[in-house]
PDB file of N, CA and C in Angstrom:
ATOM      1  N   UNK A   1      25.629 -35.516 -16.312  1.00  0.00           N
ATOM      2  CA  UNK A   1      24.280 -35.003 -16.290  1.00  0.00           C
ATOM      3  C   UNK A   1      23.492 -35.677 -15.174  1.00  0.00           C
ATOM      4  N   UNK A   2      22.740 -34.729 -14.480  1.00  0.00           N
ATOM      5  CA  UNK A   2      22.043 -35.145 -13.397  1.00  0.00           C
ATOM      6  C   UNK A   2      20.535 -35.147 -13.722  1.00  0.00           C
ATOM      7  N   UNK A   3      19.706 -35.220 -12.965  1.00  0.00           N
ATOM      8  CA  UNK A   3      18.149 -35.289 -12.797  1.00  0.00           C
ATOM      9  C   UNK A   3      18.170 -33.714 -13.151  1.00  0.00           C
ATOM     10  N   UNK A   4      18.655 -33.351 -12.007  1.00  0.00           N
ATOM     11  CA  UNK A   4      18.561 -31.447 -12.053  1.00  0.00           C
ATOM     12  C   UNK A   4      18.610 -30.506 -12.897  1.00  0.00           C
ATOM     13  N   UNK A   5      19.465 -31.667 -14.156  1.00  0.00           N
ATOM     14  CA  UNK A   5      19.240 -30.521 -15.455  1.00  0.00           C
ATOM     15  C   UNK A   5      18.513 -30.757 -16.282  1.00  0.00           C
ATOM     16  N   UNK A   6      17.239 -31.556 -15.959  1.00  0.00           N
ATOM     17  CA  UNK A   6      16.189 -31.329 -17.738  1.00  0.00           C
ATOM     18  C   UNK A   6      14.924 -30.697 -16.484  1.00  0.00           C
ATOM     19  N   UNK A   7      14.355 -30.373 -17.397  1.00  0.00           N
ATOM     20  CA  UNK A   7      13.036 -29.080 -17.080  1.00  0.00           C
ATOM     21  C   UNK A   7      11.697 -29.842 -17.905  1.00  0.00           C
ATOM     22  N   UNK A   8      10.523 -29.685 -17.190  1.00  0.00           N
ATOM     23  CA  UNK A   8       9.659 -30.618 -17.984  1.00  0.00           C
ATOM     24  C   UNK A   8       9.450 -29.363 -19.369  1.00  0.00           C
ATOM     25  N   UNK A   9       8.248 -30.025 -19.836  1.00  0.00           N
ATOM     26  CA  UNK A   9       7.645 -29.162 -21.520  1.00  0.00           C
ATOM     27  C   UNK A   9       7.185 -27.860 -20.954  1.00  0.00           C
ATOM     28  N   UNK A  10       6.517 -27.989 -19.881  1.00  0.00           N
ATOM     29  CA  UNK A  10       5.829 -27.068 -19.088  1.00  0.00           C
ATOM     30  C   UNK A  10       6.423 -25.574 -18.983  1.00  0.00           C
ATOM     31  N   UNK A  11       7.822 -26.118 -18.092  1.00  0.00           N
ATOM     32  CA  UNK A  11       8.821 -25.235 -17.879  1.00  0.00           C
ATOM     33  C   UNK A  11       9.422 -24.501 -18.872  1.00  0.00           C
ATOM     34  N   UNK A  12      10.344 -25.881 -19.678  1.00  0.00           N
ATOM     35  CA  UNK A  12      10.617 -24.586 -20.844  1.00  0.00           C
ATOM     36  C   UNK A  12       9.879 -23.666 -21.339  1.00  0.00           C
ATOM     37  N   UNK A  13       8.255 -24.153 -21.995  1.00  0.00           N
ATOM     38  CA  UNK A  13       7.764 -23.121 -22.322  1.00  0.00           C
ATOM     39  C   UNK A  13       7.934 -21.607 -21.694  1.00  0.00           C
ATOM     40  N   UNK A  14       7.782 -21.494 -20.012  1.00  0.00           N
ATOM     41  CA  UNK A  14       7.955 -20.660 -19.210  1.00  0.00           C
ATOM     42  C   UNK A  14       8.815 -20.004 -19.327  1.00  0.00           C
ATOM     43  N   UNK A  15      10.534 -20.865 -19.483  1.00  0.00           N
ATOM     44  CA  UNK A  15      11.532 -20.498 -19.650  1.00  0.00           C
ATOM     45  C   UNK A  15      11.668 -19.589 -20.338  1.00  0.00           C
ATOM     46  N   UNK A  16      11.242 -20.090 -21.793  1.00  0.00           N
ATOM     47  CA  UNK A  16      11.347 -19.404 -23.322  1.00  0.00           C
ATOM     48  C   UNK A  16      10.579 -18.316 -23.324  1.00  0.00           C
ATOM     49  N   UNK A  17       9.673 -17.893 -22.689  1.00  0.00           N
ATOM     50  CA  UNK A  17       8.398 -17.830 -22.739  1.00  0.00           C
ATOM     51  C   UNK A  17       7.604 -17.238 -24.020  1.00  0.00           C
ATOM     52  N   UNK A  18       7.340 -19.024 -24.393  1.00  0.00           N
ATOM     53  CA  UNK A  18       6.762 -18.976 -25.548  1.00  0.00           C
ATOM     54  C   UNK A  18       5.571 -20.096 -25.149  1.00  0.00           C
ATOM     55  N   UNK A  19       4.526 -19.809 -26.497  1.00  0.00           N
ATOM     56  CA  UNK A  19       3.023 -20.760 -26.188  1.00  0.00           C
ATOM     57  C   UNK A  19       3.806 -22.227 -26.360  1.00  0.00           C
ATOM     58  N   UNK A  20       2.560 -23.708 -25.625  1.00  0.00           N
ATOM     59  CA  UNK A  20       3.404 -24.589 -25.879  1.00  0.00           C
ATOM     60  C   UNK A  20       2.855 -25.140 -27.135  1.00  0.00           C
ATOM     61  N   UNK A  21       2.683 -24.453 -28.200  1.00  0.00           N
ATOM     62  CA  UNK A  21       2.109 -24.821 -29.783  1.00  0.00           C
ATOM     63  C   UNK A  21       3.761 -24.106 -30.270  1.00  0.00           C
ATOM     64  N   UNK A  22       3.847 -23.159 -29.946  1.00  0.00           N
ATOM     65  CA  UNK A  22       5.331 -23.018 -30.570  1.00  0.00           C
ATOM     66  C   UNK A  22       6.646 -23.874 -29.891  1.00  0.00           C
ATOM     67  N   UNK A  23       6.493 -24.231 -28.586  1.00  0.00           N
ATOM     68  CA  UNK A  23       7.309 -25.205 -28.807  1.00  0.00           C
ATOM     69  C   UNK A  23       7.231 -26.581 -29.096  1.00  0.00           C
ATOM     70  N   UNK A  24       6.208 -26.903 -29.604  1.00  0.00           N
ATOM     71  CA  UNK A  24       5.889 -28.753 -30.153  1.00  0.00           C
ATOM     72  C   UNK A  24       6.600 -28.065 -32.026  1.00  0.00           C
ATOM     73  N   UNK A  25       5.955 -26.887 -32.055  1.00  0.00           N
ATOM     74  CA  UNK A  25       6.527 -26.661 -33.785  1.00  0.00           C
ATOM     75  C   UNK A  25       8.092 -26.743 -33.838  1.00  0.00           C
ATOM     76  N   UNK A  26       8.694 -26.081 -32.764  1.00  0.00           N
ATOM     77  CA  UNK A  26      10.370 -26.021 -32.512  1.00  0.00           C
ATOM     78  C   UNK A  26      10.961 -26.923 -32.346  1.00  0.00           C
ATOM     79  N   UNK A  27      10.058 -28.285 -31.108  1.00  0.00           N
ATOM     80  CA  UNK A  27      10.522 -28.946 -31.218  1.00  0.00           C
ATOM     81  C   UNK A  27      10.505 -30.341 -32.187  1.00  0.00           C
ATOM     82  N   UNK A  28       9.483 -30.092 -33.218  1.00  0.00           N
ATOM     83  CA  UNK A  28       8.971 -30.885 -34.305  1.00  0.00           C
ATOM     84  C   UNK A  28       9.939 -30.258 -35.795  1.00  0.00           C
ATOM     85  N   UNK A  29      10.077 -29.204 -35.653  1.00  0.00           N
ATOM     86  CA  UNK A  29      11.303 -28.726 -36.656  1.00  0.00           C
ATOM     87  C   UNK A  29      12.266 -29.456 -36.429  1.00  0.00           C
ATOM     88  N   UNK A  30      12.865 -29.612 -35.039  1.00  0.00           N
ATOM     89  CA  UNK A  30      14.719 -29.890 -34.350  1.00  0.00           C
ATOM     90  C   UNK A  30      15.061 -28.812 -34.287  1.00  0.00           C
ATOM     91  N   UNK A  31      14.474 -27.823 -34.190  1.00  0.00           N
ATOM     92  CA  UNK A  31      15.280 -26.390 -33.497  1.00  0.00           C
ATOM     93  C   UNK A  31      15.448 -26.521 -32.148  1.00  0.00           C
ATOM     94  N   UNK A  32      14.570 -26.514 -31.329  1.00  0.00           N
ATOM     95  CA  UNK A  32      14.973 -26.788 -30.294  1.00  0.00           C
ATOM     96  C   UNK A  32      14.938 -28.537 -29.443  1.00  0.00           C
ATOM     97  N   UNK A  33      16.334 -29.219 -29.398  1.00  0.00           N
ATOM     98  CA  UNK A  33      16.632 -30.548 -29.355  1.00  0.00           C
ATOM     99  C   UNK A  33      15.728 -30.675 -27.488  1.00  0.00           C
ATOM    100  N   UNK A  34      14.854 -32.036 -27.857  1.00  0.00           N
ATOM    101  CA  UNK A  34      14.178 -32.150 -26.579  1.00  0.00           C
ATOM    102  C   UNK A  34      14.902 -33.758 -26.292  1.00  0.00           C
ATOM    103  N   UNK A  35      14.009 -34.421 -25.086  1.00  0.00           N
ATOM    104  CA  UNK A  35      14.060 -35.771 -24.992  1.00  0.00           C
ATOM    105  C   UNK A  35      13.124 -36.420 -24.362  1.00  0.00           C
ATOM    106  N   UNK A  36      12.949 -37.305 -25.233  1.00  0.00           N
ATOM    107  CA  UNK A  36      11.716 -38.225 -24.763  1.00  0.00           C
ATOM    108  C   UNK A  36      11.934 -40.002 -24.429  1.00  0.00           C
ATOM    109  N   UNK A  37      12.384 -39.569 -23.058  1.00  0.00           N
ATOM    110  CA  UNK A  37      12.552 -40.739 -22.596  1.00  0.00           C
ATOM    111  C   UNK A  37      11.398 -42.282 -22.244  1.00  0.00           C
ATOM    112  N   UNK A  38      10.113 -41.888 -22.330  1.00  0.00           N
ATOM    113  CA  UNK A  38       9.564 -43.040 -22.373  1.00  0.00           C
ATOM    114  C   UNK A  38       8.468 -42.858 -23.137  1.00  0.00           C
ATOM    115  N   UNK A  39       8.628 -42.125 -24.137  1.00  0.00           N
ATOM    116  CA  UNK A  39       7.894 -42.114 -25.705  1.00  0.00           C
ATOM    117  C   UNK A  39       6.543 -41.367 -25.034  1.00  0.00           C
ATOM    118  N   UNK A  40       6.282 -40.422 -23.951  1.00  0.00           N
ATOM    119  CA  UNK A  40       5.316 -39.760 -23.967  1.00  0.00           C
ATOM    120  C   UNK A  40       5.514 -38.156 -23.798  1.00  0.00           C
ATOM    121  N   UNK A  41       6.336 -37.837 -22.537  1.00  0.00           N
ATOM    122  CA  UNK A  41       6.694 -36.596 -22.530  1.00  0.00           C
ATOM    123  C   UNK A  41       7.749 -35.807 -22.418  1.00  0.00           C
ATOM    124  N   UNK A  42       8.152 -34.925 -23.079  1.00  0.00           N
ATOM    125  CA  UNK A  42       9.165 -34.001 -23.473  1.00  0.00           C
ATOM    126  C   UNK A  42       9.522 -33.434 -22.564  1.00  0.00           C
ATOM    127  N   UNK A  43      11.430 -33.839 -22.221  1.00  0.00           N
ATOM    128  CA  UNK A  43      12.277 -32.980 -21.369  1.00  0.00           C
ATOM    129  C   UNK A  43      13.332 -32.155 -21.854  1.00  0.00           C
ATOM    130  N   UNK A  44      13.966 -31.073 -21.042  1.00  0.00           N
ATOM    131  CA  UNK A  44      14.477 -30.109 -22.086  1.00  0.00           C
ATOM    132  C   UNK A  44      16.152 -30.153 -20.988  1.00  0.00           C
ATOM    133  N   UNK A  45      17.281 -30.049 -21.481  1.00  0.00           N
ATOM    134  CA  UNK A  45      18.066 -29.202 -20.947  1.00  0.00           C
ATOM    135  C   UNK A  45      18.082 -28.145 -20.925  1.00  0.00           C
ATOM    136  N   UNK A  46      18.551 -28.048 -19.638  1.00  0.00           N
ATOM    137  CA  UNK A  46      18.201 -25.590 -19.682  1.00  0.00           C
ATOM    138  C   UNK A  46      19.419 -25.106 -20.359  1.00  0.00           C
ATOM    139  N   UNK A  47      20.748 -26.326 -20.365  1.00  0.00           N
ATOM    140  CA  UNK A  47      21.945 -25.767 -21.003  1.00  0.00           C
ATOM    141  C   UNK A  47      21.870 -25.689 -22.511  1.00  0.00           C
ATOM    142  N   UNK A  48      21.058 -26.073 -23.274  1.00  0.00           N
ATOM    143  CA  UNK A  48      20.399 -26.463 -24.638  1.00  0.00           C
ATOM    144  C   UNK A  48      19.490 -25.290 -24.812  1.00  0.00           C
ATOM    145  N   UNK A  49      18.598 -24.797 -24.000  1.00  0.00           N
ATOM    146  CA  UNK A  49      18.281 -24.434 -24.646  1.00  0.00           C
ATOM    147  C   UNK A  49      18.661 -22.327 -24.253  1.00  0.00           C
ATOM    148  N   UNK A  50      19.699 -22.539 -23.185  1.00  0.00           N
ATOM    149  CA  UNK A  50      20.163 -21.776 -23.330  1.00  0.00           C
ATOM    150  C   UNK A  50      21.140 -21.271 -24.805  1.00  0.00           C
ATOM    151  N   UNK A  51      21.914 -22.455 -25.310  1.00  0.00           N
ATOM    152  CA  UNK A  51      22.363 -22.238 -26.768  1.00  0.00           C
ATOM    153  C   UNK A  51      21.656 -22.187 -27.413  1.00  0.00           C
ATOM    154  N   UNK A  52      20.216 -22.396 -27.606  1.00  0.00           N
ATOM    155  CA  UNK A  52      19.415 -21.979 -28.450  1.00  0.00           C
ATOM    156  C   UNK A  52      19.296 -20.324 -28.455  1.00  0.00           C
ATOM    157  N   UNK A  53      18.958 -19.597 -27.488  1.00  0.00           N
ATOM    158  CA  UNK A  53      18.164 -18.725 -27.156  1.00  0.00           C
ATOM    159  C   UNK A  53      19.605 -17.725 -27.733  1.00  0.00           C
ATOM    160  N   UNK A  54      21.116 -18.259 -27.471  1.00  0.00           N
ATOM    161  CA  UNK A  54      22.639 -17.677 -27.620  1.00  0.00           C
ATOM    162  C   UNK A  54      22.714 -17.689 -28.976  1.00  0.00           C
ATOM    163  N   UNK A  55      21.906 -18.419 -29.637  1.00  0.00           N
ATOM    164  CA  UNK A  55      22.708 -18.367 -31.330  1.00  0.00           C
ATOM    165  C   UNK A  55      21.734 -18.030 -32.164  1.00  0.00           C
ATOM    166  N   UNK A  56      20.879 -16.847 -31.596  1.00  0.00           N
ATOM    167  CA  UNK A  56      19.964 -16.070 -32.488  1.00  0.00           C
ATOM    168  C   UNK A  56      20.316 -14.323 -31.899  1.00  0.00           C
ATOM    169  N   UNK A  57      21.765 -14.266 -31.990  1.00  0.00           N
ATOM    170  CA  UNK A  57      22.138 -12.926 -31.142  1.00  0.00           C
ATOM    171  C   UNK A  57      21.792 -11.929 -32.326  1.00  0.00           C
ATOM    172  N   UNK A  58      21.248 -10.507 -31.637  1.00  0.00           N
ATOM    173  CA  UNK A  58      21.129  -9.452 -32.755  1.00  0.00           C
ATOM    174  C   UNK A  58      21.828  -8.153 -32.390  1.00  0.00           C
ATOM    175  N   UNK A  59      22.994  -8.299 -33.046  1.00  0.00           N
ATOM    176  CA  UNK A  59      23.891  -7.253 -33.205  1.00  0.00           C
ATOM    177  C   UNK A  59      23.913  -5.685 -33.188  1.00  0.00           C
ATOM    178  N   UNK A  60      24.240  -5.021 -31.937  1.00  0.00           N
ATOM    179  CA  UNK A  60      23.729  -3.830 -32.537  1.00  0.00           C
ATOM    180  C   UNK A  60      24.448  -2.873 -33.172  1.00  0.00           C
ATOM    181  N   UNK A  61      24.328  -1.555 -33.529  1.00  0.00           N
ATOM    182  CA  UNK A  61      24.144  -0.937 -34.579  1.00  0.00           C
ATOM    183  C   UNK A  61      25.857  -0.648 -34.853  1.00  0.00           C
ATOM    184  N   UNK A  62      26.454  -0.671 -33.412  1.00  0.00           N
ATOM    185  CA  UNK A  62      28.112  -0.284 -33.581  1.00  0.00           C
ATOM    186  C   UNK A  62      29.073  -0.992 -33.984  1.00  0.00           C
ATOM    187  N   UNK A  63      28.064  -2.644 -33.917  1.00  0.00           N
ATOM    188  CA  UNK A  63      29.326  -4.064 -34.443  1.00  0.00           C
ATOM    189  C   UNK A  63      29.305  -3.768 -35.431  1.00  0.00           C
ATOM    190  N   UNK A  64      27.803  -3.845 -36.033  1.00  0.00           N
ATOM    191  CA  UNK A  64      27.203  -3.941 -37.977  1.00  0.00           C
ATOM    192  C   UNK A  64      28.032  -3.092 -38.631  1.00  0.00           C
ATOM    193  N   UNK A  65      28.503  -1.442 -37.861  1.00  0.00           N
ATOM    194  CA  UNK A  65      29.158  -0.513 -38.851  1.00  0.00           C
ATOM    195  C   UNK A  65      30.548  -0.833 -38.370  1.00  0.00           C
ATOM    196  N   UNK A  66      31.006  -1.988 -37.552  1.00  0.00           N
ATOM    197  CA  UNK A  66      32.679  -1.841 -37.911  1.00  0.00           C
ATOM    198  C   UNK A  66      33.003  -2.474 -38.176  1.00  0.00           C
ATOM    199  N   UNK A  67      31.918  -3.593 -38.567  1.00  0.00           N
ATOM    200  CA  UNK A  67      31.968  -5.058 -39.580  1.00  0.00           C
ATOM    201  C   UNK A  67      32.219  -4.524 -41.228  1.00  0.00           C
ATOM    202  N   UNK A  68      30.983  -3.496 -41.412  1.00  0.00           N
ATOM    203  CA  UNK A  68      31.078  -2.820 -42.356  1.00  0.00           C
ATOM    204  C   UNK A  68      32.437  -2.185 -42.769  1.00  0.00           C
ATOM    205  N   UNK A  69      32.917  -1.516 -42.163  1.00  0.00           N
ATOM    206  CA  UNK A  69      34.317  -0.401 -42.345  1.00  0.00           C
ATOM    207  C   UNK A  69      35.559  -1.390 -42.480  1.00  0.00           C
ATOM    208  N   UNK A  70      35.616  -2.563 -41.986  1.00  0.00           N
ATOM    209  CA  UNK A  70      36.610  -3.840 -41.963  1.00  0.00           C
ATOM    210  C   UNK A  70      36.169  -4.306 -43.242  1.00  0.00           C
ATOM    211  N   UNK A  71      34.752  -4.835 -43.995  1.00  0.00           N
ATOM    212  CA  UNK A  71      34.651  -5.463 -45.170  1.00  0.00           C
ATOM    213  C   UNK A  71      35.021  -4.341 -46.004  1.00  0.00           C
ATOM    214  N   UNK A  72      35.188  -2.797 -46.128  1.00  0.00           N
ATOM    215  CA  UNK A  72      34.912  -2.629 -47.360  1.00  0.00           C
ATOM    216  C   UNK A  72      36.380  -1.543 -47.377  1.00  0.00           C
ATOM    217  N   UNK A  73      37.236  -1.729 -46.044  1.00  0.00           N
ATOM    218  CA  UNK A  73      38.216  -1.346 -46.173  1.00  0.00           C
ATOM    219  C   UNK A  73      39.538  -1.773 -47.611  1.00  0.00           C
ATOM    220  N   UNK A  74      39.980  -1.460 -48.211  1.00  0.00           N
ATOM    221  CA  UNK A  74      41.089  -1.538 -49.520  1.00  0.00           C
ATOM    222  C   UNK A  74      42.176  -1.930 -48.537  1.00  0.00           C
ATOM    223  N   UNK A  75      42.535  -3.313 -49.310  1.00  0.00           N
ATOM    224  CA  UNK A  75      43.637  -3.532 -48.464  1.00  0.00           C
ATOM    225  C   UNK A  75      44.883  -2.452 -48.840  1.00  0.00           C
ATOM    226  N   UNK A  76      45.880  -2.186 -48.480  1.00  0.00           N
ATOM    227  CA  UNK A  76      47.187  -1.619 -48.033  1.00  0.00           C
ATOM    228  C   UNK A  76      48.176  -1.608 -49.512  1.00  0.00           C
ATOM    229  N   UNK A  77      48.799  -0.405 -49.990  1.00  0.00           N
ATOM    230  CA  UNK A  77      49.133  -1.049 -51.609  1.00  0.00           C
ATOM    231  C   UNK A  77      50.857  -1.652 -50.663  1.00  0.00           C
ATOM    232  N   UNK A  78      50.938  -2.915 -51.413  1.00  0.00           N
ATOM    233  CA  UNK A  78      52.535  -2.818 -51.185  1.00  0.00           C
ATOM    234  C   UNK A  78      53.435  -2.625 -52.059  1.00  0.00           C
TER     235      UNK A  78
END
């Protein structure tokens, strides 16, 4: 890890683009993991919070129905 990869509070917000009241709540939950290196202001990895932004995916309508047709398929008589 270099200098080059944390982003100040500023930025992420931008990034995300969200207010920075929702991200002090995100990052006061631990949803989104920050760092505070000299106990005043908040730095972000962009690779962090790219997995953030990756593990709230919303599926659309063609996975859901062949997720569906796989769960409710009868298995096979042998």
């Amino acid at each position: 890890m270099n200098n080059e990869d944390f982003i100040t509070f500023e930025a992420a917000c931008q990034y995300l683009g969200i207010t920075s009241g929702q991200m002090y709540q995100y990052t006061h939950k631990r949803i989104i993991p920050a760092y505070k290196p000299f106990g005043k202001k908040l730095y972000f990895l962009k690779s962090e919070l790219n997995k953030v932004i990756g593990s709230v995916r919303i599926a659309p309508q063609s996975e859901i129905e062949e997720q569906a047709r796989q769960i409710t398929r009868k298995p096979a008589a042998v």
